[in-house]
PDB file of N, CA and C in Angstrom:
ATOM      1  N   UNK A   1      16.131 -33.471  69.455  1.00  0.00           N
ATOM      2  CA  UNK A   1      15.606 -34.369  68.458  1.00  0.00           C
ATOM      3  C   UNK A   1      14.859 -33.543  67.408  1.00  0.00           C
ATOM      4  N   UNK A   2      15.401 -33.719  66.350  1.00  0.00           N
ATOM      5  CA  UNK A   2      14.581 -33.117  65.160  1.00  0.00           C
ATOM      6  C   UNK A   2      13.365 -33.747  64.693  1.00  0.00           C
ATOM      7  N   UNK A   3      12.796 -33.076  63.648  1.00  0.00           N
ATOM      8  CA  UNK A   3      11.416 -33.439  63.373  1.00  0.00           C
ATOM      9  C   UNK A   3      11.365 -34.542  62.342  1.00  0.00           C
ATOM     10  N   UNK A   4      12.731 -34.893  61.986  1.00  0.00           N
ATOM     11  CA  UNK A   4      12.446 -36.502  60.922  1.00  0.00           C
ATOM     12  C   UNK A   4      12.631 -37.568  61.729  1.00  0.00           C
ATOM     13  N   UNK A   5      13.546 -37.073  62.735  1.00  0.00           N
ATOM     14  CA  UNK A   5      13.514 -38.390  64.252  1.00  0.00           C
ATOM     15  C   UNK A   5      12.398 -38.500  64.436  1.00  0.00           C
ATOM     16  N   UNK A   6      11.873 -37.599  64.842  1.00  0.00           N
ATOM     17  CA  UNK A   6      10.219 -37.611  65.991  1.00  0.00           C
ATOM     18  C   UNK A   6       9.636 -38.651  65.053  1.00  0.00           C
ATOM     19  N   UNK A   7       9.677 -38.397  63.552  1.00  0.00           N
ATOM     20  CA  UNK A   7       8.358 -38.861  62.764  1.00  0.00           C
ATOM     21  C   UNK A   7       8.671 -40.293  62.576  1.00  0.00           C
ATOM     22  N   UNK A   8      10.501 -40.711  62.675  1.00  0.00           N
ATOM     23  CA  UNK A   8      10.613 -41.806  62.369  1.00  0.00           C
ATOM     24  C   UNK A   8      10.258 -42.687  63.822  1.00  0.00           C
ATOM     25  N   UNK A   9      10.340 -42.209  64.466  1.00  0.00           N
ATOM     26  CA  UNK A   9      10.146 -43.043  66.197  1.00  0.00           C
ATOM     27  C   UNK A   9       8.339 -43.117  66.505  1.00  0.00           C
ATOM     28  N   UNK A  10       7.573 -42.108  65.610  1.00  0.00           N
ATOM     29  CA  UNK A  10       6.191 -42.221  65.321  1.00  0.00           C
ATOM     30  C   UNK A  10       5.588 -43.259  64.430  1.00  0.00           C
ATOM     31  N   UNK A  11       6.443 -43.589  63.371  1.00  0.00           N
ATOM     32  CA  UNK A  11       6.342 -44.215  61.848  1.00  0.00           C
ATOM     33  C   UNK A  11       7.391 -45.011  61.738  1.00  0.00           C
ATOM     34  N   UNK A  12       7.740 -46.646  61.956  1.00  0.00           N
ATOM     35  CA  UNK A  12       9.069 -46.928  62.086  1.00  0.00           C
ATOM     36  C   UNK A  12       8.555 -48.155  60.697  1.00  0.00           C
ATOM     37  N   UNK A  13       7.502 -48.379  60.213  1.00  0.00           N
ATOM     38  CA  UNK A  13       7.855 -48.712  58.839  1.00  0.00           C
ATOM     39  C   UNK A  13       7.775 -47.930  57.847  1.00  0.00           C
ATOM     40  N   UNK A  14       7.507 -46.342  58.031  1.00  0.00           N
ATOM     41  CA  UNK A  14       7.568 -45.638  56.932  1.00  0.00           C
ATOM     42  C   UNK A  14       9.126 -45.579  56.024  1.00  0.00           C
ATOM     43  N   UNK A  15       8.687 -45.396  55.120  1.00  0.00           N
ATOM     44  CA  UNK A  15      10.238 -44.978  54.039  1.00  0.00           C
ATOM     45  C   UNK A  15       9.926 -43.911  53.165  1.00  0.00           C
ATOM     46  N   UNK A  16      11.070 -43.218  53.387  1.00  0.00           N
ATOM     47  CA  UNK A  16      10.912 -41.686  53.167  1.00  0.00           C
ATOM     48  C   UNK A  16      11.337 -41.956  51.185  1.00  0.00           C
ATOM     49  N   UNK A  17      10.023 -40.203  51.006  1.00  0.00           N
ATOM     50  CA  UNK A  17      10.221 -40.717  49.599  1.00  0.00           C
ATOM     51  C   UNK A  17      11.235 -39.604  48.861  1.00  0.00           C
ATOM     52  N   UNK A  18      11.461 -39.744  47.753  1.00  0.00           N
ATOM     53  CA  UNK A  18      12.395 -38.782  47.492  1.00  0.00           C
ATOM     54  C   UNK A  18      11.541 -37.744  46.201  1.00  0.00           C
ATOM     55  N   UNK A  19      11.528 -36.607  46.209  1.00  0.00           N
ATOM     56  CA  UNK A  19      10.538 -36.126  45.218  1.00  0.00           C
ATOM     57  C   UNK A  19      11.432 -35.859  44.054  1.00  0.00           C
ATOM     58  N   UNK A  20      10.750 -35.792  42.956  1.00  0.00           N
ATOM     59  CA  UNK A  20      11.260 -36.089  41.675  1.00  0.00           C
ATOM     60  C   UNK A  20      10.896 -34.601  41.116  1.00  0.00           C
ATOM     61  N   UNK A  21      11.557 -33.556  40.603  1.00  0.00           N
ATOM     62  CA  UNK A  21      11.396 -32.471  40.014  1.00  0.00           C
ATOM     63  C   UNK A  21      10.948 -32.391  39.005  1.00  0.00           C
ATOM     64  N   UNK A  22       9.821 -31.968  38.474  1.00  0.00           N
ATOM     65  CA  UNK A  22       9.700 -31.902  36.963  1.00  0.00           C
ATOM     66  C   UNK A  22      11.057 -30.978  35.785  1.00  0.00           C
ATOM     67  N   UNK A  23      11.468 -31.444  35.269  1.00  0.00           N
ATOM     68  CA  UNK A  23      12.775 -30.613  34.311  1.00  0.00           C
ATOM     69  C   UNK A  23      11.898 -29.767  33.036  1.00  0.00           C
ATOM     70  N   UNK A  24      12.181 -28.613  33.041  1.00  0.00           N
ATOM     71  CA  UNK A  24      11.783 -27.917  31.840  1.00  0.00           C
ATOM     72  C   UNK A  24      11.969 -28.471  30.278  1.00  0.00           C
ATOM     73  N   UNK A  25      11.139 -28.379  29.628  1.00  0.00           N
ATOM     74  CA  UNK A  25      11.629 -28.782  28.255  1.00  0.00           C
ATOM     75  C   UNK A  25      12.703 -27.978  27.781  1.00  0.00           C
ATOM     76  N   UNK A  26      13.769 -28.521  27.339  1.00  0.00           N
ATOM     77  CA  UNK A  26      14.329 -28.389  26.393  1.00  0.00           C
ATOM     78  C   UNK A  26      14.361 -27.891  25.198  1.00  0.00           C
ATOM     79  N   UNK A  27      13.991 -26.379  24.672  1.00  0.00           N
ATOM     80  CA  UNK A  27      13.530 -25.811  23.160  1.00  0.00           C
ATOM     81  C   UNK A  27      14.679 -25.249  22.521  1.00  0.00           C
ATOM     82  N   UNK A  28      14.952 -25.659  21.104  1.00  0.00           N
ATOM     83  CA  UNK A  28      15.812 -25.232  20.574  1.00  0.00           C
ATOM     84  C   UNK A  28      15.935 -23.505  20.591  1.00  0.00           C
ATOM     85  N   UNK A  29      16.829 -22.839  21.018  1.00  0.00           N
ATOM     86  CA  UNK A  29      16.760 -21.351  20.872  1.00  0.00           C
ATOM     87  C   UNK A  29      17.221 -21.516  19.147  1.00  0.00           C
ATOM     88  N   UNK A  30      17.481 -20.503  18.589  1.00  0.00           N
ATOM     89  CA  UNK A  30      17.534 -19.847  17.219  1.00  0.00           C
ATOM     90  C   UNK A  30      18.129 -18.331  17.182  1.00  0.00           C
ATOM     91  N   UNK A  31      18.829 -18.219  16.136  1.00  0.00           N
ATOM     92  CA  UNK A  31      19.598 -16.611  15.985  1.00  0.00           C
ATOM     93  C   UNK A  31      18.188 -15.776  15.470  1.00  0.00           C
ATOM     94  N   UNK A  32      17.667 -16.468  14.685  1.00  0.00           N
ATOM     95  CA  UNK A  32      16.618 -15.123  13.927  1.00  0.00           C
ATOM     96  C   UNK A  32      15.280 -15.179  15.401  1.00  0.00           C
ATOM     97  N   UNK A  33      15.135 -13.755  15.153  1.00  0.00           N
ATOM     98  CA  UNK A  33      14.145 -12.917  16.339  1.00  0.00           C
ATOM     99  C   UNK A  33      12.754 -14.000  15.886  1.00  0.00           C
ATOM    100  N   UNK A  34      11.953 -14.254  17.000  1.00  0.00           N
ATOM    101  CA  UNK A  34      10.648 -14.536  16.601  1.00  0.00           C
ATOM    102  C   UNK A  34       9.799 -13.065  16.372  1.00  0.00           C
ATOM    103  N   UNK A  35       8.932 -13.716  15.745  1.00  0.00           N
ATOM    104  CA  UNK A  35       8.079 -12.047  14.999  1.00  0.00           C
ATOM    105  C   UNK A  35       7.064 -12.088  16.219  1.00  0.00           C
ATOM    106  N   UNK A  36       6.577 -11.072  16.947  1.00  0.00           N
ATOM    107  CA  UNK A  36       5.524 -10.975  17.844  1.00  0.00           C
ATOM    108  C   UNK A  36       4.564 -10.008  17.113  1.00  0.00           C
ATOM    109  N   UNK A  37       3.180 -10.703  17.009  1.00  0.00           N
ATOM    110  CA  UNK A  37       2.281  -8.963  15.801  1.00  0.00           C
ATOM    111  C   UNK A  37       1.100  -9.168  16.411  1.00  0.00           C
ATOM    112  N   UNK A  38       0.540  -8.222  16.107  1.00  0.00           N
ATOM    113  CA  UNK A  38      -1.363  -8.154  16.850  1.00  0.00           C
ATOM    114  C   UNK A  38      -2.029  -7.837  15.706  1.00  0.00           C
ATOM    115  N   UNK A  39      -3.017  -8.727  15.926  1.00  0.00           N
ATOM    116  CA  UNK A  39      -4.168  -8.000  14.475  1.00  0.00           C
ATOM    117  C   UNK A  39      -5.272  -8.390  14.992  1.00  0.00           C
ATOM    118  N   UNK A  40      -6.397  -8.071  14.322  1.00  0.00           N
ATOM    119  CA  UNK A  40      -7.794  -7.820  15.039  1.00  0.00           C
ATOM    120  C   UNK A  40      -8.680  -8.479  13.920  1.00  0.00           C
ATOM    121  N   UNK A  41      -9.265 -10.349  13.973  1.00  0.00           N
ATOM    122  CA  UNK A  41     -10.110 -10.573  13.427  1.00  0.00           C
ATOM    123  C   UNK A  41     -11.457 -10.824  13.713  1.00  0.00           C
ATOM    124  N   UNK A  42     -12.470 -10.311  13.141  1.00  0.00           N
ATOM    125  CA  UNK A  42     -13.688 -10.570  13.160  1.00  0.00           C
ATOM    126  C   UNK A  42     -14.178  -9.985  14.887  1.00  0.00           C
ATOM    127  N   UNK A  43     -12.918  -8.406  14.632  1.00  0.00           N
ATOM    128  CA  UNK A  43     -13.106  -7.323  15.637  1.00  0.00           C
ATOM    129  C   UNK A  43     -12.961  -7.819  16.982  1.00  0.00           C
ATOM    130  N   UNK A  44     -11.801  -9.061  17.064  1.00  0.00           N
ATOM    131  CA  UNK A  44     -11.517  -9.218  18.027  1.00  0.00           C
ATOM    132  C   UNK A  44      -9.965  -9.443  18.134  1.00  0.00           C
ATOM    133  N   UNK A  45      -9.033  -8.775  19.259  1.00  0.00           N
ATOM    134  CA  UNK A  45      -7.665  -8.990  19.218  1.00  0.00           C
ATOM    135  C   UNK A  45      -6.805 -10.298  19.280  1.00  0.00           C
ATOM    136  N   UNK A  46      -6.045 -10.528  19.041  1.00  0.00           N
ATOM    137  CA  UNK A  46      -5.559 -11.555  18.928  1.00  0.00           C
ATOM    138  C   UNK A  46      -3.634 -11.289  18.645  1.00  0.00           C
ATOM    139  N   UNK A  47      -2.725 -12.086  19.236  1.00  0.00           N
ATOM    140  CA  UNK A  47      -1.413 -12.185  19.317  1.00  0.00           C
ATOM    141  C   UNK A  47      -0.887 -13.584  18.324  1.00  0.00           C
ATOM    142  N   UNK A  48       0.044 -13.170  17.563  1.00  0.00           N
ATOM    143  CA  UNK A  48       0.260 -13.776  16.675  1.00  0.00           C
ATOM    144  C   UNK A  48       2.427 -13.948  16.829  1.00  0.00           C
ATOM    145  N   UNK A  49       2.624 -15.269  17.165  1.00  0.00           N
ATOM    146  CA  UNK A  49       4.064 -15.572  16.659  1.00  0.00           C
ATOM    147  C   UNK A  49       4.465 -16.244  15.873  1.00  0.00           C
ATOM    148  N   UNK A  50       5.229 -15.564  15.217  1.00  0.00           N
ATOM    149  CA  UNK A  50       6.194 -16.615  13.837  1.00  0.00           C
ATOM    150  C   UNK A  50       7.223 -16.781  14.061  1.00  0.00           C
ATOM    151  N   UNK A  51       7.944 -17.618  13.047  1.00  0.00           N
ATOM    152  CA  UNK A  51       9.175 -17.200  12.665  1.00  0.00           C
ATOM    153  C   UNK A  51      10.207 -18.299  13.782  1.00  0.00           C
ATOM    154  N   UNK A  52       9.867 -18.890  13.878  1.00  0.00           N
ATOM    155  CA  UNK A  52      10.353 -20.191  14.786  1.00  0.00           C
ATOM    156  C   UNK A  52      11.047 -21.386  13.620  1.00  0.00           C
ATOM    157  N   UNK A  53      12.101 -21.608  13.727  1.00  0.00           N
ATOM    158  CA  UNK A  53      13.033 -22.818  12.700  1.00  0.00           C
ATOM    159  C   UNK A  53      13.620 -23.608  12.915  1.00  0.00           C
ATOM    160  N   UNK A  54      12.887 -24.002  14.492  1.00  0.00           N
ATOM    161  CA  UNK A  54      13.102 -25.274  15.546  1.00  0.00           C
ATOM    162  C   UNK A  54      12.320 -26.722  14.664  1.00  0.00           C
ATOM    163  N   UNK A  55      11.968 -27.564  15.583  1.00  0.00           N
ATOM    164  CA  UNK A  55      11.348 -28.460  15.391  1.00  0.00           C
ATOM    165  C   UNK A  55       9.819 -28.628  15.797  1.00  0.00           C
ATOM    166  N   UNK A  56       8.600 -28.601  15.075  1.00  0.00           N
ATOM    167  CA  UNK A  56       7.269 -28.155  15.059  1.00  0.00           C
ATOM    168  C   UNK A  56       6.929 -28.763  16.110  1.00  0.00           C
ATOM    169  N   UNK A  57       7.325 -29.541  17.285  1.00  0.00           N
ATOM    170  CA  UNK A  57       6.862 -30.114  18.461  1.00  0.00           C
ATOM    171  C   UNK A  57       7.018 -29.332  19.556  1.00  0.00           C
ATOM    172  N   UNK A  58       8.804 -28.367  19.241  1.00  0.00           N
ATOM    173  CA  UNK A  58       9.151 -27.951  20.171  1.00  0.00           C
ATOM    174  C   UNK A  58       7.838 -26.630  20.422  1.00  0.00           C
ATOM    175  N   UNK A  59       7.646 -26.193  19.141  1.00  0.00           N
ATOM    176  CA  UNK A  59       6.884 -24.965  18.752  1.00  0.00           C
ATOM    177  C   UNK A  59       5.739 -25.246  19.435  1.00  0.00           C
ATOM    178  N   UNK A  60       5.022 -26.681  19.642  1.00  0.00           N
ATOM    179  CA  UNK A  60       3.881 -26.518  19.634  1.00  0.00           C
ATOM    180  C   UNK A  60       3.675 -26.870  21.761  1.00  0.00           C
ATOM    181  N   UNK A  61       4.950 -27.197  22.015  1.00  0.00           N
ATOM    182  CA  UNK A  61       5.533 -26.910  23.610  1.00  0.00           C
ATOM    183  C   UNK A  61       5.423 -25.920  24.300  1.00  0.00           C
ATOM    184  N   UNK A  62       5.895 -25.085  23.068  1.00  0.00           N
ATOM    185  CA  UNK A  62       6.052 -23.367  23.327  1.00  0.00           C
ATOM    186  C   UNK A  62       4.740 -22.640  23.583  1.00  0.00           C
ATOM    187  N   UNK A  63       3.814 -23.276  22.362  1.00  0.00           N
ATOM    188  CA  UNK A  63       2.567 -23.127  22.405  1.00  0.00           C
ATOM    189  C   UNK A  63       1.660 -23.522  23.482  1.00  0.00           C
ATOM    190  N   UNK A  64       1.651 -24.576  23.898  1.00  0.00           N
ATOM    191  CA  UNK A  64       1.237 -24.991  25.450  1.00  0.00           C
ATOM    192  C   UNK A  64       1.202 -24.350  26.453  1.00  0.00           C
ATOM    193  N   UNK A  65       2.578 -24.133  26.633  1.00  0.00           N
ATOM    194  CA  UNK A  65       3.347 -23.409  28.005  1.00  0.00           C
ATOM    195  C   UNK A  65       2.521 -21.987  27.751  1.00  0.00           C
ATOM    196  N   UNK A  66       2.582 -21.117  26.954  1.00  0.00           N
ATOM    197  CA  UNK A  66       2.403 -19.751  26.751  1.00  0.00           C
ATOM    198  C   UNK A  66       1.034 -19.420  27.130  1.00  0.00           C
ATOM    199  N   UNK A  67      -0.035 -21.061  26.886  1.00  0.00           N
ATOM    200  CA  UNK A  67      -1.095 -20.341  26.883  1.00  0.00           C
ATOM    201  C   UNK A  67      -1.631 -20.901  28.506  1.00  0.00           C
ATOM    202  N   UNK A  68      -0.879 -21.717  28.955  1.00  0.00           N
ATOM    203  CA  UNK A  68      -1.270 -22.222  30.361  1.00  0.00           C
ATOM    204  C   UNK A  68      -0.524 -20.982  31.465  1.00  0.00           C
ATOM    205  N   UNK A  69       0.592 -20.735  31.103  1.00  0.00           N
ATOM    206  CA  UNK A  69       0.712 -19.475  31.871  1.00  0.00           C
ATOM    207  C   UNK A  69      -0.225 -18.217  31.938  1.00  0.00           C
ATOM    208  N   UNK A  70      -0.902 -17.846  30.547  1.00  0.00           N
ATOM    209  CA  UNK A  70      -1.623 -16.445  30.436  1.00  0.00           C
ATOM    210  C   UNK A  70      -3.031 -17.013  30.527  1.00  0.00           C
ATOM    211  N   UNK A  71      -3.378 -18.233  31.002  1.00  0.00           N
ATOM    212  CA  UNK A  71      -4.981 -18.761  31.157  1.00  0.00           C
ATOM    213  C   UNK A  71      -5.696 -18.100  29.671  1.00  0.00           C
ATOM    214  N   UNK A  72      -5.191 -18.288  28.857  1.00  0.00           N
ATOM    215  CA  UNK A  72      -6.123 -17.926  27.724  1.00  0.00           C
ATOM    216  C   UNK A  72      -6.188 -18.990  26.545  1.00  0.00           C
ATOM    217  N   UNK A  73      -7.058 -18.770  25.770  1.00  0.00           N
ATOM    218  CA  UNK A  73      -7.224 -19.571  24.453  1.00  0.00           C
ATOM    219  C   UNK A  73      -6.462 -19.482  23.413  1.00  0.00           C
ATOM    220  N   UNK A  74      -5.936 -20.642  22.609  1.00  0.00           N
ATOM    221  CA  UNK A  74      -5.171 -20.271  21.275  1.00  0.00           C
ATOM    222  C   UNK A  74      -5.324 -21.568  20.396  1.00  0.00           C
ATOM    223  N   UNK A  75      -4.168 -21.299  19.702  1.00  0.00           N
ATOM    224  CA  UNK A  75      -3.936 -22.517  18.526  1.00  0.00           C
ATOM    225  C   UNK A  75      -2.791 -22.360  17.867  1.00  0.00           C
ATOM    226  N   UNK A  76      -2.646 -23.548  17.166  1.00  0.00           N
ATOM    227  CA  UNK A  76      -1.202 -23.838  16.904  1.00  0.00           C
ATOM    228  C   UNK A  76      -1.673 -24.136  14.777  1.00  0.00           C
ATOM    229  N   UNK A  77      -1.438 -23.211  14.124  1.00  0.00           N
ATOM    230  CA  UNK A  77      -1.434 -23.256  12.556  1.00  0.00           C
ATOM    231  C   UNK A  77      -0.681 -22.935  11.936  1.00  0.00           C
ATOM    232  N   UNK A  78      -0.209 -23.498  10.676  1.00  0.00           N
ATOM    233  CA  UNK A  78       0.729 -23.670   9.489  1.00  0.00           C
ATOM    234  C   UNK A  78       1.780 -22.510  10.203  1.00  0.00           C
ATOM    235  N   UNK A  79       2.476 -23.352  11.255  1.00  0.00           N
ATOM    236  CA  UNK A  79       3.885 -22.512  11.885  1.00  0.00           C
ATOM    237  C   UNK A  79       3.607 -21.115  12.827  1.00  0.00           C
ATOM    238  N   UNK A  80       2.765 -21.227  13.624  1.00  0.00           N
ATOM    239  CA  UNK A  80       1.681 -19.494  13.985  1.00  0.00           C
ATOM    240  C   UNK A  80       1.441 -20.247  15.165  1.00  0.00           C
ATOM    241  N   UNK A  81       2.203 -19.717  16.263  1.00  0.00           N
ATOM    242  CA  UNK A  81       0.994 -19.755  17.260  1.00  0.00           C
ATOM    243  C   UNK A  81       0.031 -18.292  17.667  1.00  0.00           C
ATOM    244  N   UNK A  82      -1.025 -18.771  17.616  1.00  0.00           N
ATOM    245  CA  UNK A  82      -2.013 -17.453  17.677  1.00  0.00           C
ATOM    246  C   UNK A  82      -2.864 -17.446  19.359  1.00  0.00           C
ATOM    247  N   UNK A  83      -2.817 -16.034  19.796  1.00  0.00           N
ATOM    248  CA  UNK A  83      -3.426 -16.656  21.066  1.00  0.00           C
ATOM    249  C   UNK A  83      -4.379 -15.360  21.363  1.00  0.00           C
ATOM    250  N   UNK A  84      -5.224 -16.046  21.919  1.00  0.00           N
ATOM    251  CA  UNK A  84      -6.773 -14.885  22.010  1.00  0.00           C
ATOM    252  C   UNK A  84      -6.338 -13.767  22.785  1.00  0.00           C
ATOM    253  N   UNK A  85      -6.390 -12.715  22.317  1.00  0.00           N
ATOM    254  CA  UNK A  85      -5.961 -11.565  23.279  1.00  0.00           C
ATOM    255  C   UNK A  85      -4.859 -10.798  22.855  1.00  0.00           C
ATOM    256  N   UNK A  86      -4.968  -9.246  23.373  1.00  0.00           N
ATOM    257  CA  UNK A  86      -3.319  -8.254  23.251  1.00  0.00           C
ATOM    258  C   UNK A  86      -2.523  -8.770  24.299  1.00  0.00           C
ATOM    259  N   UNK A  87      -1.590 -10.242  24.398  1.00  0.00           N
ATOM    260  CA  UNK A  87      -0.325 -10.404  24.971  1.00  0.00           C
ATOM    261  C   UNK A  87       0.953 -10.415  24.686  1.00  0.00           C
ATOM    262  N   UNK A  88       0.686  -9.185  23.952  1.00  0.00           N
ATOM    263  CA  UNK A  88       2.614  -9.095  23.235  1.00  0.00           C
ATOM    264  C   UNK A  88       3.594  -8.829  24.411  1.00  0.00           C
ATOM    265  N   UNK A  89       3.570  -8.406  25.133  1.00  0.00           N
ATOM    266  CA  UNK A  89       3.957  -7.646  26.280  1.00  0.00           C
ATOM    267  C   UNK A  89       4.489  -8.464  27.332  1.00  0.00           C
ATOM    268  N   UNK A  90       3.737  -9.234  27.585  1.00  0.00           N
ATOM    269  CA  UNK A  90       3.363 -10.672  28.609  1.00  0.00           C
ATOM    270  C   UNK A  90       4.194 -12.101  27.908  1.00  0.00           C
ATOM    271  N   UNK A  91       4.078 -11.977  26.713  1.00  0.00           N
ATOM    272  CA  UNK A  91       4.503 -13.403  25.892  1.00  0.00           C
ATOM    273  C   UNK A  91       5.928 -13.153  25.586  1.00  0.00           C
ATOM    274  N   UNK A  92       6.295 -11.530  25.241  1.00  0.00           N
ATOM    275  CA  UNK A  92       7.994 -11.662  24.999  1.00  0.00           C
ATOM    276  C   UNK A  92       8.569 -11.057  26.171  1.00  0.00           C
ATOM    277  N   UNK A  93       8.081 -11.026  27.345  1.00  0.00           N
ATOM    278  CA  UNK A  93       8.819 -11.330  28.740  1.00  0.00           C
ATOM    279  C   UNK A  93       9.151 -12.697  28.936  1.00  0.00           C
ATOM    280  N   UNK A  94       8.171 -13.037  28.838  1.00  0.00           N
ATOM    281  CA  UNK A  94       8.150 -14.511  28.738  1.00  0.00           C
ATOM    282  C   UNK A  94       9.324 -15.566  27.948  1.00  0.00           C
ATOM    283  N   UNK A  95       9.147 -15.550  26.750  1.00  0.00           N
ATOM    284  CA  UNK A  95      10.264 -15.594  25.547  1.00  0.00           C
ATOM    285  C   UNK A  95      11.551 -14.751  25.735  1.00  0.00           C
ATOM    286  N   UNK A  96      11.467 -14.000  26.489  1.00  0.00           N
ATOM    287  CA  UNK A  96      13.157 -13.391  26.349  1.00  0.00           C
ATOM    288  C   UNK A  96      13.755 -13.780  27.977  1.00  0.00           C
ATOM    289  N   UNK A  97      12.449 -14.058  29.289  1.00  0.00           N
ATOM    290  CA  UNK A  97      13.483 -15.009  29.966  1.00  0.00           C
ATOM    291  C   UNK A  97      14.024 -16.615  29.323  1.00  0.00           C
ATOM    292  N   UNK A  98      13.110 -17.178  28.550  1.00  0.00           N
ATOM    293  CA  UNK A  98      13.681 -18.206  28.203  1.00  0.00           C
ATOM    294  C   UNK A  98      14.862 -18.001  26.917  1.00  0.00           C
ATOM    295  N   UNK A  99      15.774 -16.814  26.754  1.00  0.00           N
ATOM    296  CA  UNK A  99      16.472 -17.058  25.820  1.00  0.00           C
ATOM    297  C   UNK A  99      16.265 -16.563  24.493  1.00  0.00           C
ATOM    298  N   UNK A 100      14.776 -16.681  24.199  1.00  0.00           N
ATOM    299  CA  UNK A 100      14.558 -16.189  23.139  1.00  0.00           C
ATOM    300  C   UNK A 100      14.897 -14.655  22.312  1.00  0.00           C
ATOM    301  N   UNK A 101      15.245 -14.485  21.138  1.00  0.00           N
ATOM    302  CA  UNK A 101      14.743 -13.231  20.668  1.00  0.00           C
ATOM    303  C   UNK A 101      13.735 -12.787  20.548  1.00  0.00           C
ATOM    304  N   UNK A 102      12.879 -11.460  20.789  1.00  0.00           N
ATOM    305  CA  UNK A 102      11.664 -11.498  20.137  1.00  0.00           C
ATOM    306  C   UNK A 102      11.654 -10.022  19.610  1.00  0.00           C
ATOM    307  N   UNK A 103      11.215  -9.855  18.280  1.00  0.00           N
ATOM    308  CA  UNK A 103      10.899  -8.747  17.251  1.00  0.00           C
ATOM    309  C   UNK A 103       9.255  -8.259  17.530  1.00  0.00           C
ATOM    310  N   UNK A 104       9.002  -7.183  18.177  1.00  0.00           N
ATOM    311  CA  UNK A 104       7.846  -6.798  18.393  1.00  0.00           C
ATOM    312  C   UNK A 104       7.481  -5.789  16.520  1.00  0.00           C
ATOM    313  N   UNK A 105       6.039  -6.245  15.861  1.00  0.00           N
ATOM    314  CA  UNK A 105       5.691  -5.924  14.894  1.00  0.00           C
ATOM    315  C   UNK A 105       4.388  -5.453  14.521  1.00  0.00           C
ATOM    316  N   UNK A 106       4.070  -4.688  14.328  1.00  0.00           N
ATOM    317  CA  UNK A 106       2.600  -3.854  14.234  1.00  0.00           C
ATOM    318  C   UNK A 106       1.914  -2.911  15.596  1.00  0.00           C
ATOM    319  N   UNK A 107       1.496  -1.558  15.625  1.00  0.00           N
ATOM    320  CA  UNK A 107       0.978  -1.265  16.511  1.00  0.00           C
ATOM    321  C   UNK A 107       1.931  -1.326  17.669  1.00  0.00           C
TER     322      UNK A 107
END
């Protein structure tokens, strides 16, 4: 006797549930490379992507995901996602398992 017998001969009004997978979003890929650049304001580093010619929701998805994976701070401006910290490295691993191109730029 297996262990869903046992539980059902333990539990005979239970009903088994079925789990529901969360599905990845859906982001438009694109031929042109996203730009990956680092610059340093107000002497602090910071990661900067452009160059995205999807749809500004998908971008700002992208933006979500990127910064809940690397536990860090960012923001989403006039087409830029910018995110606190040197994660060029980390963000187009990231971006090139999902498909993406990415153009590493500055430094």
């Amino acid at each position: 006797m297996d262990l869903k017998e046992q539980l059902k001969n333990l539990f005979p009004e239970h009903k088994e549930t079925v789990e529901v997978i969360k599905e990845e979003a859906n982001i438009w890929l694109q031929e042109a490379p996203i730009i990956c650049k680092y610059e340093k304001r107000k002497g602090k580093p910071i990661t900067i992507l452009e160059g995205y010619t999807g749809a500004t929701s998908d971008f700002k998805i992208l933006a979500k995901e990127i910064k809940t994976k690397l536990s860090v701070g960012g923001s989403f401006k006039d087409d830029k996602i910018i995110i606190q910290g040197d994660f060029r490295d980390r963000i187009m691993a990231m971006l090139k398992d999902k498909g993406f191109r990415v153009k590493r730029v500055g430094g």
